[in-house]
N, C-alpha and C. Protein backbone atom coordinates (compact mmCIF):
# COMPACT_ATOMS: atom_id res chain seq x y z
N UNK A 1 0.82 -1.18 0.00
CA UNK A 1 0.00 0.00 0.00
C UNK A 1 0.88 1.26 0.00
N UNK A 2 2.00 1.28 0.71
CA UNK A 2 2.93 2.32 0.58
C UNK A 2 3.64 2.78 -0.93
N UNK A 3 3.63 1.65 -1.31
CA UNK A 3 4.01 2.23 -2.90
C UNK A 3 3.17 2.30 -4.13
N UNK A 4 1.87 2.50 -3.56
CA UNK A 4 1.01 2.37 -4.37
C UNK A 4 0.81 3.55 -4.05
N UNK A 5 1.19 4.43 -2.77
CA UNK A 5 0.21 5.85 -2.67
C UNK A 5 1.40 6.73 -2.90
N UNK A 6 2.59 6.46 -3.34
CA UNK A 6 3.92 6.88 -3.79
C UNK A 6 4.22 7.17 -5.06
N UNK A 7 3.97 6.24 -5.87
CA UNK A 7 3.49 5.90 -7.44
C UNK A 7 2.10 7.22 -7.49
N UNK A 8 1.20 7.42 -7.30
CA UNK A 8 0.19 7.53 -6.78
C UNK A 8 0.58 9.08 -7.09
N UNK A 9 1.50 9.72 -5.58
CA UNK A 9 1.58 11.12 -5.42
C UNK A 9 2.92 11.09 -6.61
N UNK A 10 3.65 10.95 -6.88
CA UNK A 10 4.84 11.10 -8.21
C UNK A 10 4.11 11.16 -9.78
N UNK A 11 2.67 10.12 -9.81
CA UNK A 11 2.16 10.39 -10.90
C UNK A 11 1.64 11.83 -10.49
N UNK A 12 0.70 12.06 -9.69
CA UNK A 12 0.46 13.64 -9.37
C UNK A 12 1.32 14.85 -9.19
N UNK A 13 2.32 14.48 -8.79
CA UNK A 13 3.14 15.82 -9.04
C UNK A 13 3.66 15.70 -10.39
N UNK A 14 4.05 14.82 -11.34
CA UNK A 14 4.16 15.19 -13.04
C UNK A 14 3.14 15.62 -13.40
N UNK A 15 1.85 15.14 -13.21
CA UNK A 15 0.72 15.58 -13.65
C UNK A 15 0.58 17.43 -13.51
N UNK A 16 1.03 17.82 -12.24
CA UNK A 16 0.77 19.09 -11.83
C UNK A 16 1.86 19.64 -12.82
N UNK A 17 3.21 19.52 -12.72
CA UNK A 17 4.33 20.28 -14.05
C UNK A 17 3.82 19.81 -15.49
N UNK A 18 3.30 18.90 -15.98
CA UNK A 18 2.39 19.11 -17.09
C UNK A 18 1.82 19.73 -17.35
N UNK A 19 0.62 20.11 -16.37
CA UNK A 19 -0.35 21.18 -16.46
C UNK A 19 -0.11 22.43 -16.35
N UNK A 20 0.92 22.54 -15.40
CA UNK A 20 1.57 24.30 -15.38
C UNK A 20 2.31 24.57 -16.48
N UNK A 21 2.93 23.46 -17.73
CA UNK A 21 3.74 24.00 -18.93
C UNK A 21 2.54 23.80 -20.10
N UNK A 22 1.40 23.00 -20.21
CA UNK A 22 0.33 23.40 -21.25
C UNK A 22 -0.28 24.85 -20.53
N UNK A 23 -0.33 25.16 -19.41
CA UNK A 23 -1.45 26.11 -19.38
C UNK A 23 -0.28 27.74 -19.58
N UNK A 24 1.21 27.25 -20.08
CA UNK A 24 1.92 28.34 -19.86
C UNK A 24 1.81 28.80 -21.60
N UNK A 25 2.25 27.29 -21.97
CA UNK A 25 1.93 27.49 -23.96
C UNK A 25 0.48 27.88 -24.30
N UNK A 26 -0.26 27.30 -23.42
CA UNK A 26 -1.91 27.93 -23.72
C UNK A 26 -1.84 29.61 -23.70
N UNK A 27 -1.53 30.32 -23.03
CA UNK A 27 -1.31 31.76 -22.48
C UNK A 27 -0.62 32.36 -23.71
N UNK A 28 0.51 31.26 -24.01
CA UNK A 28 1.46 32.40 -24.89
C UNK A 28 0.69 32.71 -26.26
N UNK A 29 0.03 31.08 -26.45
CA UNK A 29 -0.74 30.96 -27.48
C UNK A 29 -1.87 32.12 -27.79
N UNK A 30 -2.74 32.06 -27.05
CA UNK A 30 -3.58 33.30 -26.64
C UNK A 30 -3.26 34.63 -26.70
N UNK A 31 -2.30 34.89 -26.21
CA UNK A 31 -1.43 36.99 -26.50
C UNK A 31 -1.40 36.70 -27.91
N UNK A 32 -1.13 35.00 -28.66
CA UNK A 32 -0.29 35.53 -30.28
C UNK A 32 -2.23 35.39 -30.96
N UNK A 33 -2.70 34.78 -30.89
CA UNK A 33 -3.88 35.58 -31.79
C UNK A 33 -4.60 36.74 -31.30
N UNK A 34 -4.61 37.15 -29.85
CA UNK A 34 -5.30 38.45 -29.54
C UNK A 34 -4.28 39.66 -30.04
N UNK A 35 -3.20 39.15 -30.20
CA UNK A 35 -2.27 40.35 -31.10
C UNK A 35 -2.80 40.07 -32.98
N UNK A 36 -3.26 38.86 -33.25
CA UNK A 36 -3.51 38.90 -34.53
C UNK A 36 -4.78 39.54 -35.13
N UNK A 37 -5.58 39.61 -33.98
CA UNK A 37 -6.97 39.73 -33.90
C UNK A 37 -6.76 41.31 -34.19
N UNK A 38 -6.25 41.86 -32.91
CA UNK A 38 -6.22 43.36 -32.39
C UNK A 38 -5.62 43.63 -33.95
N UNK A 39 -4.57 43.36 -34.99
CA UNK A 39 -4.29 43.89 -35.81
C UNK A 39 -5.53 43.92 -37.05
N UNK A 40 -6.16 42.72 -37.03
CA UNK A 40 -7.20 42.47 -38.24
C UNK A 40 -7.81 43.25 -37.78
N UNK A 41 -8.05 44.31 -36.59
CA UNK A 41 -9.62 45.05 -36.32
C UNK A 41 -8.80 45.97 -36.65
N UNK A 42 -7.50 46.28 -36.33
CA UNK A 42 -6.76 47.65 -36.59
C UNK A 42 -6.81 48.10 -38.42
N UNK A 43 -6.67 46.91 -39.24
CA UNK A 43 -6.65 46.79 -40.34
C UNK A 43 -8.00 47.26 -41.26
N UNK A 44 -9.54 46.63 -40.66
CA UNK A 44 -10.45 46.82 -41.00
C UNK A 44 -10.77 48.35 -40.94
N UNK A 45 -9.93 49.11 -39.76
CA UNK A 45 -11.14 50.27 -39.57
C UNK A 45 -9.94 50.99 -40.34
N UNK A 46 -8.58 50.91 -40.62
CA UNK A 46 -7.75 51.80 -41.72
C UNK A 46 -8.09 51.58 -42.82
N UNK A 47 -8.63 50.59 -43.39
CA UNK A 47 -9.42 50.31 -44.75
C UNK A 47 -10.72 51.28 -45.23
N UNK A 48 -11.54 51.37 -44.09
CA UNK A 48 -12.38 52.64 -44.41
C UNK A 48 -11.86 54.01 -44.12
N UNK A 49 -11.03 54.46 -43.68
CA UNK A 49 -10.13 55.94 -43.26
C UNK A 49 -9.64 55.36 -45.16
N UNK A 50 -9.25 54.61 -45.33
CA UNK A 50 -8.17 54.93 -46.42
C UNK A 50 -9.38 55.05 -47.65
N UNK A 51 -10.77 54.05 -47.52
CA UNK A 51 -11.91 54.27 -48.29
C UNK A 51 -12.09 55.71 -48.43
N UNK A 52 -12.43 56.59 -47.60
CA UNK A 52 -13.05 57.74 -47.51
C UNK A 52 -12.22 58.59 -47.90
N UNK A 53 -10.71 58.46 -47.58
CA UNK A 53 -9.55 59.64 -48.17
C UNK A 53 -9.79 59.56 -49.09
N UNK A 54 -9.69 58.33 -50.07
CA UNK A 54 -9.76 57.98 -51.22
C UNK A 54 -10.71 58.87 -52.27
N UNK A 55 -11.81 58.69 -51.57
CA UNK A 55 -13.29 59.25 -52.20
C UNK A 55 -12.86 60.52 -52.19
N UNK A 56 -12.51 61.54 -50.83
CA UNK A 56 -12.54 62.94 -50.64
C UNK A 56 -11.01 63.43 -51.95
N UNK A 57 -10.56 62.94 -52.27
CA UNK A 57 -9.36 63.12 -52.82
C UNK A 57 -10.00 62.86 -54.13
N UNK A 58 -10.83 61.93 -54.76
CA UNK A 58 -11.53 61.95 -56.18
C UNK A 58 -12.39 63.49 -56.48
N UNK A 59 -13.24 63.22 -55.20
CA UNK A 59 -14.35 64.68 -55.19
C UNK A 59 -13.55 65.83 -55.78
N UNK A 60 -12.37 66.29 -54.77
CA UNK A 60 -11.92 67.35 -55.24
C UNK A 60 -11.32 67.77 -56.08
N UNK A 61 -10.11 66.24 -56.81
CA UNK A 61 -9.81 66.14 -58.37
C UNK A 61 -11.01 66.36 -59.13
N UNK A 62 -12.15 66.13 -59.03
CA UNK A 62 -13.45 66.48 -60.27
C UNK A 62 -13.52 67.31 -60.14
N UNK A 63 -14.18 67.94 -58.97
CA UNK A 63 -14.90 69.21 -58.65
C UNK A 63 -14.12 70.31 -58.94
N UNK A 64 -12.73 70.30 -58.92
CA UNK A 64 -11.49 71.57 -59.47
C UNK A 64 -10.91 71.54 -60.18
N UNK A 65 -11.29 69.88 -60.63
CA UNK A 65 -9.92 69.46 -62.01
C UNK A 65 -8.61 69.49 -61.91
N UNK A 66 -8.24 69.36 -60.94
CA UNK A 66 -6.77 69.27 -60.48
C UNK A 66 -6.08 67.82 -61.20
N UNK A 67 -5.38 68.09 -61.98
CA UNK A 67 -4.75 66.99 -62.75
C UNK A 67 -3.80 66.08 -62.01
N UNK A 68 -2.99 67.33 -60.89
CA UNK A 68 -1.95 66.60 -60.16
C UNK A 68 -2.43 65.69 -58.92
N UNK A 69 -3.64 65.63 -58.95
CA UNK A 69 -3.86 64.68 -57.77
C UNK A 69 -4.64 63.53 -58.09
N UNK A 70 -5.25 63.84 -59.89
CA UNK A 70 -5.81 62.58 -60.74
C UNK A 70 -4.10 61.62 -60.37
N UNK A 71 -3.26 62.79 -61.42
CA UNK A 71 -2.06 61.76 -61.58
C UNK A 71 -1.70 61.06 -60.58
N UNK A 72 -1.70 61.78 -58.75
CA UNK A 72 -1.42 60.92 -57.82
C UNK A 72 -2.28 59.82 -57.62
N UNK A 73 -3.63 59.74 -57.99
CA UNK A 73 -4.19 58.40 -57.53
C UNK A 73 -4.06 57.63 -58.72
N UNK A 74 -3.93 57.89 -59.98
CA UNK A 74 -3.81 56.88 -60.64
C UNK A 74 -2.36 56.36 -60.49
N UNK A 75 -1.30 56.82 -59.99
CA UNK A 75 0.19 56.11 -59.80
C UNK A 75 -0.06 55.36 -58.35
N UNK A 76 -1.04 55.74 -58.01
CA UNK A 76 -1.65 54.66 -56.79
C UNK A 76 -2.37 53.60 -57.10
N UNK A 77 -2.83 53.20 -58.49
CA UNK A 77 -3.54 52.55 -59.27
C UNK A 77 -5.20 52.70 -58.73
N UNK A 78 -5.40 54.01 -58.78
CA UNK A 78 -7.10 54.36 -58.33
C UNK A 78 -7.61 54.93 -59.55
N UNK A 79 -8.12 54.49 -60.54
CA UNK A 79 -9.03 55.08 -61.73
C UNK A 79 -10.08 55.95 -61.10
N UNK A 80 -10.74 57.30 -61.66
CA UNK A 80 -11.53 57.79 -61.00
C UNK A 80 -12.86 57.30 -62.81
N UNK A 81 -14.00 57.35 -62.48
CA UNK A 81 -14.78 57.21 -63.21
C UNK A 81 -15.87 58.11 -63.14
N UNK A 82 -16.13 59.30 -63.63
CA UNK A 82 -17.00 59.97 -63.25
C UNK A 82 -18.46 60.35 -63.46
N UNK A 83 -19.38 60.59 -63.13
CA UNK A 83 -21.08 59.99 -63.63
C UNK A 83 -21.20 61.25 -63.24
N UNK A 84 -21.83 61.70 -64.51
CA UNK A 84 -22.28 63.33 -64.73
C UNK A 84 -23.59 63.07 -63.78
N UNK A 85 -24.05 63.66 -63.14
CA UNK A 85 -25.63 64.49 -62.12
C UNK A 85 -26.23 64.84 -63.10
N UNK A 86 -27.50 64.35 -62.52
CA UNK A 86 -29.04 64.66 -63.52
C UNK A 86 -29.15 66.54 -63.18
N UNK A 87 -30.00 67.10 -64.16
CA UNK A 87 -29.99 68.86 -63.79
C UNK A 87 -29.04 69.65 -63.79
N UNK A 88 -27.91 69.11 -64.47
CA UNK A 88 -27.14 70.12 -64.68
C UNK A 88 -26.04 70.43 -63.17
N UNK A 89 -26.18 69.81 -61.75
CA UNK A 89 -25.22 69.67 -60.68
C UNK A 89 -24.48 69.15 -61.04
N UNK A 90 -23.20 69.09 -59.53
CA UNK A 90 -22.15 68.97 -60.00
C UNK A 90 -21.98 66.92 -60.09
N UNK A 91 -20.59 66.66 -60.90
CA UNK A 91 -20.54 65.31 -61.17
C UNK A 91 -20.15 64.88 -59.78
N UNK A 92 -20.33 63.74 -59.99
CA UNK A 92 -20.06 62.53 -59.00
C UNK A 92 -18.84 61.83 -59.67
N UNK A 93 -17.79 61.84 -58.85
CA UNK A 93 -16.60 60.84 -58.98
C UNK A 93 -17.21 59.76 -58.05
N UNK A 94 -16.68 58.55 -59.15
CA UNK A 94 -16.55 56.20 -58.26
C UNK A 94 -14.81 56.86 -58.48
N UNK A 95 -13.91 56.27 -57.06
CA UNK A 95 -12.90 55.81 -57.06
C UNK A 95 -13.02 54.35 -57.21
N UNK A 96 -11.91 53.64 -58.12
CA UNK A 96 -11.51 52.25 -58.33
C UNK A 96 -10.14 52.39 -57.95
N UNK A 97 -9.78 51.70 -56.85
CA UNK A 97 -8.95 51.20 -56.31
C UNK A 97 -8.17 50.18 -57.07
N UNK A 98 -9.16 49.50 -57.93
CA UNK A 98 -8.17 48.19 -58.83
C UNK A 98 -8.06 46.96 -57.70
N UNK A 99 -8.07 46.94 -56.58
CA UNK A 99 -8.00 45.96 -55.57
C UNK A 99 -9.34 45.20 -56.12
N UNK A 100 -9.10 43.77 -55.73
CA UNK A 100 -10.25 42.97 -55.44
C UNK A 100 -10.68 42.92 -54.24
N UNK A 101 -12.04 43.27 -53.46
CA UNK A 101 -12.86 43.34 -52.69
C UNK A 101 -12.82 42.00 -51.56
N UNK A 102 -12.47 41.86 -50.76
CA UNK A 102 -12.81 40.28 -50.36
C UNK A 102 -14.52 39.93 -50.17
């Protein structure tokens, strides 16, 4: 009976340093996708900041005709396409990015 409750506590204390080195790789594991995560949300919301520059930077190439800032978005590969307004207002610039959309 003595070496049965020996065997016993030796399987339990490996058991316990097992568990304290998965639950240490579990942890590290965890910081590396909440850092992957935190970047994909960081990523998503610079995608619309960079959407909207995009747009405000077409508007005002139409609306003034500024050539030098057509030329900058198209060396950015952004086509502007512009759809004349019903009544005689002013046009509407589509920026094309050229990216595929996911």
């Amino acid at each position: 009976m003595y070496w049965v409750s020996v065997v016993l506590g030796a399987v339990t204390v490996v058991l316990v340093i097992v568990n304290f080195f998965l639950l240490s790789n579990n942890q590290s594991i965890q910081a590396q996708v909440n850092q992957r995560q935190q970047f994909i949300n960081q990523s998503a919301q610079l995608s619309r900041v960079s959407d909207f520059l995009i747009r405000a930077l077409a508007t005002e190439a139409v609306s003034k005709n500024d050539d030098k800032v057509r030329d900058m978005l198209s060396q950015q590969g952004i086509t502007l396409n512009v759809t004349p307004a019903p009544n005689g207002s002013a046009a509407t610039p589509a920026a094309n990015s050229g990216k595929k959309q996911p």
